[in-house]
Protein backbone atom coordinates (compact mmCIF):
# COMPACT_ATOMS: atom_id res chain seq x y z
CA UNK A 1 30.94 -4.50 18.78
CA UNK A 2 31.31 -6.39 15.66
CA UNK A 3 31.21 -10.39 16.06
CA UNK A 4 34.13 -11.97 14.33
CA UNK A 5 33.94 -15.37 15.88
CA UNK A 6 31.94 -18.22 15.08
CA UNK A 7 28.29 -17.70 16.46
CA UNK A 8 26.85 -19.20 19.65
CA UNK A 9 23.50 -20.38 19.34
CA UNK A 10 22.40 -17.00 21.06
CA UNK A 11 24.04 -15.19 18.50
CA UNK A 12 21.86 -12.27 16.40
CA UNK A 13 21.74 -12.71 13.12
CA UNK A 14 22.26 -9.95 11.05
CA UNK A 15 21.09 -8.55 7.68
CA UNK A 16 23.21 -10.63 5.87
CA UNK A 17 22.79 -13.82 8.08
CA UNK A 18 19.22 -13.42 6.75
CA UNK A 19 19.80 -12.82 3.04
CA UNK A 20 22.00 -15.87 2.86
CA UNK A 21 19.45 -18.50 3.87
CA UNK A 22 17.14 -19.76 1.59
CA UNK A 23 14.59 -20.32 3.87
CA UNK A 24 14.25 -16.36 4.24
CA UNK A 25 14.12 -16.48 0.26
CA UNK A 26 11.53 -19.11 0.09
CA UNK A 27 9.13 -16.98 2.09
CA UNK A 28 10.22 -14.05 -0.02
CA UNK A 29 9.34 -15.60 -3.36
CA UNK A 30 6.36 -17.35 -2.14
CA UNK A 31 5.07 -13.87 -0.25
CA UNK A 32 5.35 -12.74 -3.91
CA UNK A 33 3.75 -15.87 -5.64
CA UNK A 34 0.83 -15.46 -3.07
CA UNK A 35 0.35 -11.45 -3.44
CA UNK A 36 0.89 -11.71 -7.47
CA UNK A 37 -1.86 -14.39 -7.13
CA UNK A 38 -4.48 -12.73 -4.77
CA UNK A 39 -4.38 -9.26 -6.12
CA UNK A 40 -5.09 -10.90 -9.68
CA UNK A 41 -7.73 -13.00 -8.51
CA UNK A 42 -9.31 -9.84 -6.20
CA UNK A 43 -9.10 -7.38 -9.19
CA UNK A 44 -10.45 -10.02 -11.68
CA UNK A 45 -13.30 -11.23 -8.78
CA UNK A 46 -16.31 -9.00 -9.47
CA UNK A 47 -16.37 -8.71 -13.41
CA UNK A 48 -16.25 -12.48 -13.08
CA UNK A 49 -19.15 -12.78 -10.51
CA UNK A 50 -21.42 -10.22 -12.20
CA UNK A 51 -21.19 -12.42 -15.45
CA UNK A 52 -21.95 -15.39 -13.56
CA UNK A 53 -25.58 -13.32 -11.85
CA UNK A 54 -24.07 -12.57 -8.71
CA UNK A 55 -25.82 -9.45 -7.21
CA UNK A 56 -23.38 -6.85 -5.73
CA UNK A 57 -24.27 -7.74 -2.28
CA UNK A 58 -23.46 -11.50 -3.14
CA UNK A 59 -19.84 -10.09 -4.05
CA UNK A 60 -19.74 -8.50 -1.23
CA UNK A 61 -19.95 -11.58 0.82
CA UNK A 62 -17.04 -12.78 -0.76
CA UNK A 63 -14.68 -9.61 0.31
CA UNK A 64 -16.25 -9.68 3.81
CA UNK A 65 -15.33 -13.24 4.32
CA UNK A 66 -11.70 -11.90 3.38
CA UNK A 67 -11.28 -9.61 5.92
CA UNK A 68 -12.52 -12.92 8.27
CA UNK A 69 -9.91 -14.50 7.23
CA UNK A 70 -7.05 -12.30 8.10
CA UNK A 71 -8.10 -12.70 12.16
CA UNK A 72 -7.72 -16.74 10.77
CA UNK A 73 -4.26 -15.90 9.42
CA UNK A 74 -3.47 -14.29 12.38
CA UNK A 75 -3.91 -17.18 14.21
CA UNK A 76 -2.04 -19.03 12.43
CA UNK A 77 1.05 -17.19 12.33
CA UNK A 78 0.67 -16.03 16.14
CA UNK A 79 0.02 -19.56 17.30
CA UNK A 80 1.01 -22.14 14.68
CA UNK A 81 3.75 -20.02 13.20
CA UNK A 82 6.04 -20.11 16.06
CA UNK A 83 6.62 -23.67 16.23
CA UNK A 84 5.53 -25.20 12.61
CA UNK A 85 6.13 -22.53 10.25
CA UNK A 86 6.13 -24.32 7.24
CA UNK A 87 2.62 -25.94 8.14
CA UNK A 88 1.41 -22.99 9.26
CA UNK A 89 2.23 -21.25 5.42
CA UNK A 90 1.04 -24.39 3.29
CA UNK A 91 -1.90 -25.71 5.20
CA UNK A 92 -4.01 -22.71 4.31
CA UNK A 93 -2.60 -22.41 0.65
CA UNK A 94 -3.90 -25.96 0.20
CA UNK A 95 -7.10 -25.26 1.50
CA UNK A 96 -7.67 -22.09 -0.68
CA UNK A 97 -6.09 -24.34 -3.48
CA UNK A 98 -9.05 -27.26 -3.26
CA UNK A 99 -11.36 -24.66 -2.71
CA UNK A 100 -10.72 -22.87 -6.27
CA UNK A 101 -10.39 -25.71 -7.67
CA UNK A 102 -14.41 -26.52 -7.30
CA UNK A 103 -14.91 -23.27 -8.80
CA UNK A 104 -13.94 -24.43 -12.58
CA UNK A 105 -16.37 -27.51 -12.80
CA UNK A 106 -18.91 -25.79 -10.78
CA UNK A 107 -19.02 -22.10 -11.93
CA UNK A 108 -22.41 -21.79 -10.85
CA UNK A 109 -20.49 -21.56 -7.43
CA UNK A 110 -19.66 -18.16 -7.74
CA UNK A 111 -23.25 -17.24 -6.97
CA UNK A 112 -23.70 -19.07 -3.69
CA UNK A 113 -23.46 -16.95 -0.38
CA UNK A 114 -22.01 -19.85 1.55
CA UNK A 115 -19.65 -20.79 -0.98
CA UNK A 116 -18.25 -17.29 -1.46
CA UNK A 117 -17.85 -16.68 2.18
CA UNK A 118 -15.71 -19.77 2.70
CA UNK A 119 -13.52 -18.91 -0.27
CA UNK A 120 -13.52 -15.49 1.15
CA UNK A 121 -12.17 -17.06 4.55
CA UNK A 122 -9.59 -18.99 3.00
CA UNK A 123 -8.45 -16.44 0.87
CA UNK A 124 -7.65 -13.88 2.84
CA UNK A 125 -6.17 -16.18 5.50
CA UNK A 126 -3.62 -16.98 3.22
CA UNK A 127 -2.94 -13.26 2.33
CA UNK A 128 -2.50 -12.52 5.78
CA UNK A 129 -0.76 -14.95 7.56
CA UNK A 130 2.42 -14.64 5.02
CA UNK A 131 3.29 -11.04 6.15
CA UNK A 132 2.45 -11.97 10.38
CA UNK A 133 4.53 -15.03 9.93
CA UNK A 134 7.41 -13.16 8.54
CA UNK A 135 7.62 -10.63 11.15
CA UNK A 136 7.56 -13.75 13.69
CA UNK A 137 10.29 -15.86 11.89
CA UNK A 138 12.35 -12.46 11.36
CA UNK A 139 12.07 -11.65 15.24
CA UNK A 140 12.53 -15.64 15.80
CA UNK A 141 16.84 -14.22 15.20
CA UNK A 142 16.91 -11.52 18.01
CA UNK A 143 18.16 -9.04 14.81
CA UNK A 144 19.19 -5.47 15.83
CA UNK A 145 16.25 -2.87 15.10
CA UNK A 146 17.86 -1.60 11.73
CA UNK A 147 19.04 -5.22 10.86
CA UNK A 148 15.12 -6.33 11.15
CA UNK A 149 13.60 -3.39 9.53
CA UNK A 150 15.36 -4.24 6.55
CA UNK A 151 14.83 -7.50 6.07
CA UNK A 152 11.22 -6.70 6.33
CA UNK A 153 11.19 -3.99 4.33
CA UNK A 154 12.64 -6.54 1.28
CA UNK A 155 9.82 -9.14 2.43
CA UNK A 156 7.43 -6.22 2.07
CA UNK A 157 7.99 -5.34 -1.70
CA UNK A 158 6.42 -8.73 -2.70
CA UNK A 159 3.18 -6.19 -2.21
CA UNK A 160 4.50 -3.28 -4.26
CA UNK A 161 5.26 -5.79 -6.98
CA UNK A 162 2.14 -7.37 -7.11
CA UNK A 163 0.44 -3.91 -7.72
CA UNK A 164 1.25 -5.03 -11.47
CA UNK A 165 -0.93 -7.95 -11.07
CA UNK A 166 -4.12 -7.07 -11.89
CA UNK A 167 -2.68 -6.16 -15.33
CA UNK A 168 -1.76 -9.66 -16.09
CA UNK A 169 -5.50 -10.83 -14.32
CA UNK A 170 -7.36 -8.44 -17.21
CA UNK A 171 -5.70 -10.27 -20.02
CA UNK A 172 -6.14 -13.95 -18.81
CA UNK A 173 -9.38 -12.75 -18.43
CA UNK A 174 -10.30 -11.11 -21.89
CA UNK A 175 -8.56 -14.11 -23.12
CA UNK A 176 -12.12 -16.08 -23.16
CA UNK A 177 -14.18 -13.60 -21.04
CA UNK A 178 -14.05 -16.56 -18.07
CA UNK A 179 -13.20 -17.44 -14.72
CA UNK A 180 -10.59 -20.45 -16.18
CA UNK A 181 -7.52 -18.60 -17.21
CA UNK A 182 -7.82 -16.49 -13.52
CA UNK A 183 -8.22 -18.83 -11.74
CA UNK A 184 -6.24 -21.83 -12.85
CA UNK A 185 -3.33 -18.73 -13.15
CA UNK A 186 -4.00 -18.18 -9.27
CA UNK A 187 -4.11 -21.91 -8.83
CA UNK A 188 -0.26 -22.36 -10.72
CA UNK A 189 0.57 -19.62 -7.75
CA UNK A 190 -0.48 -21.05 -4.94
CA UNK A 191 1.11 -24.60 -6.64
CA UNK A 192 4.36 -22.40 -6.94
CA UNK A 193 4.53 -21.23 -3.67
CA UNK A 194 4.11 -24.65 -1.91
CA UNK A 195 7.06 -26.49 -3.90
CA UNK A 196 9.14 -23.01 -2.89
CA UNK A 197 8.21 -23.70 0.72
CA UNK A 198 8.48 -27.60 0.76
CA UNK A 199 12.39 -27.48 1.03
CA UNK A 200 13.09 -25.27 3.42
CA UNK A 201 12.71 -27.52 6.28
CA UNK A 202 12.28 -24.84 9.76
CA UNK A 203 11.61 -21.25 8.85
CA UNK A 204 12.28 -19.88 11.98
CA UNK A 205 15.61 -18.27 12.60
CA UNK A 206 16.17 -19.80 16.27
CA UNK A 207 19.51 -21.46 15.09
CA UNK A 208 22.91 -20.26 14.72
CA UNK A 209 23.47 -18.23 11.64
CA UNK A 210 26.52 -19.68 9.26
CA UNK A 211 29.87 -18.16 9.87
CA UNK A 212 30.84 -15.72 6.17
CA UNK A 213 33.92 -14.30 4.78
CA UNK A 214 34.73 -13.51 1.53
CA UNK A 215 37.40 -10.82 1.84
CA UNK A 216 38.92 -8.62 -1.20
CA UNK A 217 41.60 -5.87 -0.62
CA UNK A 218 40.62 -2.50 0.29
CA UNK A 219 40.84 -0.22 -2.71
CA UNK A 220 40.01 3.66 -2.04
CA UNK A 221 38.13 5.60 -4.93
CA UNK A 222 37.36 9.19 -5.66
CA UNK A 223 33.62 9.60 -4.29
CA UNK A 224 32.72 12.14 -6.47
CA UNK A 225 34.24 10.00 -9.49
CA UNK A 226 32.19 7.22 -8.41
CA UNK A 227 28.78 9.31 -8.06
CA UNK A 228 29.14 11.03 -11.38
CA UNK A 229 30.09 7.45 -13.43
CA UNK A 230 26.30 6.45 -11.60
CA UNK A 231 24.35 9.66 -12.16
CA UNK A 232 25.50 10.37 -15.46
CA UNK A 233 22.90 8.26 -17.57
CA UNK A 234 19.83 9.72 -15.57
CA UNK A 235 21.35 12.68 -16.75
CA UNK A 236 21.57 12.03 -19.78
CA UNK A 237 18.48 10.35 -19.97
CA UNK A 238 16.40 13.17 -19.05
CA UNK A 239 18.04 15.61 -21.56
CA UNK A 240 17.30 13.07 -24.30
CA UNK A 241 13.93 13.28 -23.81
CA UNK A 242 13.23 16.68 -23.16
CA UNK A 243 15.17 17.01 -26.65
CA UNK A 244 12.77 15.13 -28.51
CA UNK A 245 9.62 16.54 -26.69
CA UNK A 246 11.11 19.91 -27.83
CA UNK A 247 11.95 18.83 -31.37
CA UNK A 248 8.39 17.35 -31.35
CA UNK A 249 6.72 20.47 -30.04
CA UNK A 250 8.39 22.60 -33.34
CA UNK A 251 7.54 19.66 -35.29
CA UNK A 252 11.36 18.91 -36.29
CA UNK A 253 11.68 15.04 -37.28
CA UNK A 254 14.39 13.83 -35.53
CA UNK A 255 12.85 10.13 -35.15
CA UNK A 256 14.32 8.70 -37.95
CA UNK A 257 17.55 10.68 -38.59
CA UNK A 258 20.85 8.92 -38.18
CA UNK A 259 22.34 11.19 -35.59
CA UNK A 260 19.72 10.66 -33.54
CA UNK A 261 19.56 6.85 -33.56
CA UNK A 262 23.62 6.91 -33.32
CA UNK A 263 22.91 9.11 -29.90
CA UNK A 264 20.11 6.82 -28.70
CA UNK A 265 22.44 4.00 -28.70
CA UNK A 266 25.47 5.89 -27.33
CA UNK A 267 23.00 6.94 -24.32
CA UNK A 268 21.99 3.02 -24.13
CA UNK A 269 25.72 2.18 -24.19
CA UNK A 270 26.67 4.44 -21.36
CA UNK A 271 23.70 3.44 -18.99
CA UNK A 272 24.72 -0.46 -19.81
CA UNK A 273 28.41 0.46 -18.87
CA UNK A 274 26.70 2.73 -15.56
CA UNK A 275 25.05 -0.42 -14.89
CA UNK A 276 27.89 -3.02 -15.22
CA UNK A 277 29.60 -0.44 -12.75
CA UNK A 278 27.27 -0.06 -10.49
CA UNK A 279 27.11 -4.45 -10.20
CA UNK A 280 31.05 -4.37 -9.82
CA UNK A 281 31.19 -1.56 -6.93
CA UNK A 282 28.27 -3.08 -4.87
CA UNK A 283 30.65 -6.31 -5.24
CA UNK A 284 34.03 -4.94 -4.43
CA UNK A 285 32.60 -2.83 -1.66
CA UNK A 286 31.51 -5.63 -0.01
CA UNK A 287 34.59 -7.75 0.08
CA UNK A 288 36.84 -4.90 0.57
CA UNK A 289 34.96 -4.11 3.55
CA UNK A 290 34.90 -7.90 4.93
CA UNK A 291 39.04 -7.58 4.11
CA UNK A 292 39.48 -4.38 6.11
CA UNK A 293 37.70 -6.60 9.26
CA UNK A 294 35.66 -9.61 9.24
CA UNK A 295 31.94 -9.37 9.66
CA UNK A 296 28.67 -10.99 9.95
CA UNK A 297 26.85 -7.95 8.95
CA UNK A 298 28.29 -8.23 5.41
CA UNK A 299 26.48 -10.44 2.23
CA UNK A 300 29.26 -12.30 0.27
CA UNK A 301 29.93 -9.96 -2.51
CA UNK A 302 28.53 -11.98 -5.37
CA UNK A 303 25.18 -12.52 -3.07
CA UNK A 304 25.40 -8.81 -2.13
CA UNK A 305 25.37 -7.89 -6.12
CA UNK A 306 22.52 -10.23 -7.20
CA UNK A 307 20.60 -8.09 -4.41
CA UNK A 308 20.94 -5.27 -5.17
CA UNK A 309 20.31 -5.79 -8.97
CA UNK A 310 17.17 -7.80 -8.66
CA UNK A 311 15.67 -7.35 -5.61
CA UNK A 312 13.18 -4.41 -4.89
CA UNK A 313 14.33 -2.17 -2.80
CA UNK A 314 17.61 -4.23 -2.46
CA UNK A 315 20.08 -1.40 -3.23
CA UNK A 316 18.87 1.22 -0.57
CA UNK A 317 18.22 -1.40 1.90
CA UNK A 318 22.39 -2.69 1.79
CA UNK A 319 23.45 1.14 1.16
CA UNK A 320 21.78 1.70 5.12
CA UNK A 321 22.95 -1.52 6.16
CA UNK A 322 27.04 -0.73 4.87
CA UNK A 323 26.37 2.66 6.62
CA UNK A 324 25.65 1.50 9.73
CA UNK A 325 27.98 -0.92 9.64
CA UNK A 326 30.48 1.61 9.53
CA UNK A 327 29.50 3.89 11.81
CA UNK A 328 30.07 1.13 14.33
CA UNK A 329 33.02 0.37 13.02
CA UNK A 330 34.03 3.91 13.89
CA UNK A 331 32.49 3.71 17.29
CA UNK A 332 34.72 1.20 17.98
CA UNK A 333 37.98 3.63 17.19
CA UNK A 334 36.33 6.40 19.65
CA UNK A 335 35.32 8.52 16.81
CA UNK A 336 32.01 9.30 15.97
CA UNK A 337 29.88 8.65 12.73
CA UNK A 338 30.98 8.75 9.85
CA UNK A 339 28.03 9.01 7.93
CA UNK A 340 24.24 10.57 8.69
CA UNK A 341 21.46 7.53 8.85
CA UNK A 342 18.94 9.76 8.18
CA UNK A 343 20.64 11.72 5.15
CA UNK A 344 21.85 8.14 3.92
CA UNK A 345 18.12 6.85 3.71
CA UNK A 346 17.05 9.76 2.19
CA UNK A 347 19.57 10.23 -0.59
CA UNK A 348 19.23 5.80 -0.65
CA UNK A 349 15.89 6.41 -1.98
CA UNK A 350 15.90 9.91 -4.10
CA UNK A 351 19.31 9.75 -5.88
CA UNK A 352 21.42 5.97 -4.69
CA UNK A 353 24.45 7.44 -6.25
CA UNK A 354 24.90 10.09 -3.53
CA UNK A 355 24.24 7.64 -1.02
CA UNK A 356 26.65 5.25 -3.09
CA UNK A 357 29.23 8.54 -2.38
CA UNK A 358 28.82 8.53 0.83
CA UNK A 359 29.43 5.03 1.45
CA UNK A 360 32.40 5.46 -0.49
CA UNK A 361 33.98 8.16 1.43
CA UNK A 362 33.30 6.75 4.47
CA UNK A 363 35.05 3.68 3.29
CA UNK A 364 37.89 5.48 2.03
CA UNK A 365 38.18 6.82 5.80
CA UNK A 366 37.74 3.69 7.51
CA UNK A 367 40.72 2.09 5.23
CA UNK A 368 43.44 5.15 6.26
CA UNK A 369 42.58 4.54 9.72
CA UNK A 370 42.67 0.85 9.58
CA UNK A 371 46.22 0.86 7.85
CA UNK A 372 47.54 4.06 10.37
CA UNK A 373 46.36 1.26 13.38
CA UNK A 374 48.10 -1.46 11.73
CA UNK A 375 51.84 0.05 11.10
């Protein structure tokens, strides 16, 4: 049953009770600052050691006192998390911060065993205990199993993003073949993170979530109108290029002709307009759902937009949580559901505009039966 009324202080909070705090953002962009930062430095670590004399096993030191430090995180977020959250995510950062910051007057540092396993320990308590403490603020709501998987599945592509870290490491480092521009880059991180954190006052969700509505009229729309409008510059896209890797193969020059700039652009103007599209249905969807009936499950639409356009993962993750939402909603008539979880995350992930369809069609639905209950 869908909860329309302000909530109790035993009240779950949903999805979009998360997604609308910034506390759950500040320990999304500072997961990110911290992962960005510590896959940099990691990558970076042993060309930067070796230079310095460190032996392999001396490097090693360093990555075994890294896996020490995630039992270290774990404590913290398992026994200091639950009631000081914020201290619990800073205390550590400053640690590992001071620590570093010994490293740029003292490089000879990098070659001492002690020295490396402390920085080691620090290190990868701070890498750990941001993922542990999530999953304990998260639970901290009493969120439905879908509603929690999802907002840890956003909190856990601050690690798929910072798999493009060690890119940016290499060229700080080549910059003067030194530890300076790493490090003091890891150190503007961990700096980054902490004034993130500093405002969010409690990060665990053991309040009452804030009451949301933000309701547009229901519109129906051809599914099938709406998928091809989406799919269309993929489409296009793909036949482009296979065009040119053809025209390339029977060495036709097509690079610099007219028609083919002129169809570059028109393919650049239709996946803008797919785009612009694609930010105006995620919007109107979600206000024409919170106008059909109130809910807490549902993101305000202009929050719901910036999500799904910026976030990682932020699309499939409100496609699953819409389709759920309406299969309750159905539930709630005495009909079953109106759309398949499992075919919805799959189609979410390979090809959003089919899932996009779906969602669609089983809006559509829920609006005839809403207006047939209402006359």
């Amino acid at each position: 049953m869908e909860n329309t009324s302000a909530p109790s202080s035993n009240a779950e909070w949903t999805l979009a009770d998360f997604l609308s705090t910034y506390r759950y953002w500040a320990v999304f962009l500072s997961s990110l600052l911290i992962a960005v930062g510590g896959q940099g430095l990691s990558t970076v670590f042993p060309v930067i050691a070796q230079m310095t004399g460190s032996s392999a096993q001396t490097i090693g030191i360093f990555y075994f006192g890294s896996t020490l430090g995630w039992v270290v995180g774990a404590f913290l977020a398992f026994i200091v998390a639950g009631r000081h959250g914020r201290s619990a995510l800073i205390s550590p950062i400053l640690v590992c911060a001071i620590v570093a910051v010994a490293v740029l007057p003292a490089p000879d540092l990098w070659g001492s065993p002690s020295f490396l396993l402390f920085f080691g320990l620090v290190f990868g308590a701070v890498r750990a205990v941001f993922p542990l403490a999530s999953a304990i603020f998260l639970v901290g709501g009493r969120p439905g199993k879908i509603d929690f998987g999802c907002a840890l599945t956003l909190m856990s592509t601050t690690i798929l993003v910072s798999a493009f870290a060690p890119v940016g490491a290499s060229w700080l480092y080549e910059l003067d073949l030194g530890a300076v521009p790493v490090v003091s880059a890891f150190l503007a991180c961990l700096l980054l993170a902490v004034i993130v954190l500093v405002p969010a006052g409690n990060l665990a969700f053991d309040d009452a979530p804030r009451p949301r509505h933000k309701p547009l009229a229901p519109r129906q729309r051809s599914p099938l109108l709406v998928a091809v409008i989406l799919i269309t510059p993929p489409i296009l896209i793909l036949l482009a290029a296979i065009g040119f890797r053809l025209f390339q193969a029977n060495d036709v020059g097509v690079g610099d002709s007219p028609i083919a700039l002129l169809l570059t652009l028109l393919i650049f103007a239709i996946a803008l307009a797919a785009f612009i599209y694609l930010a105006y249905w995620v919007y109107r969807i979600h206000g024409e759902l919170a106008g059909a009936a109130p809910s807490q499950r549902l993101l305000t639409p202009l929050a719901a937009m910036v999500i799904a356009i910026l976030v990682p993962l932020g699309l499939p993750v409100l496609l699953m949580t819409l389709g759920d939402l309406l299969n309750d909603r159905a539930r709630d008539r005495g009909e079953g559901n109106v759309v398949s979880i499992a075919w919805l995350g799959i189609w979410s992930f390979i090809l959003p505009p089919v899932a996009i369809a779906m969602i669609q069609n089983a809006a559509n639905h829920s609006y005839v039966i809403g207006a047939d209950k209402a006359s």
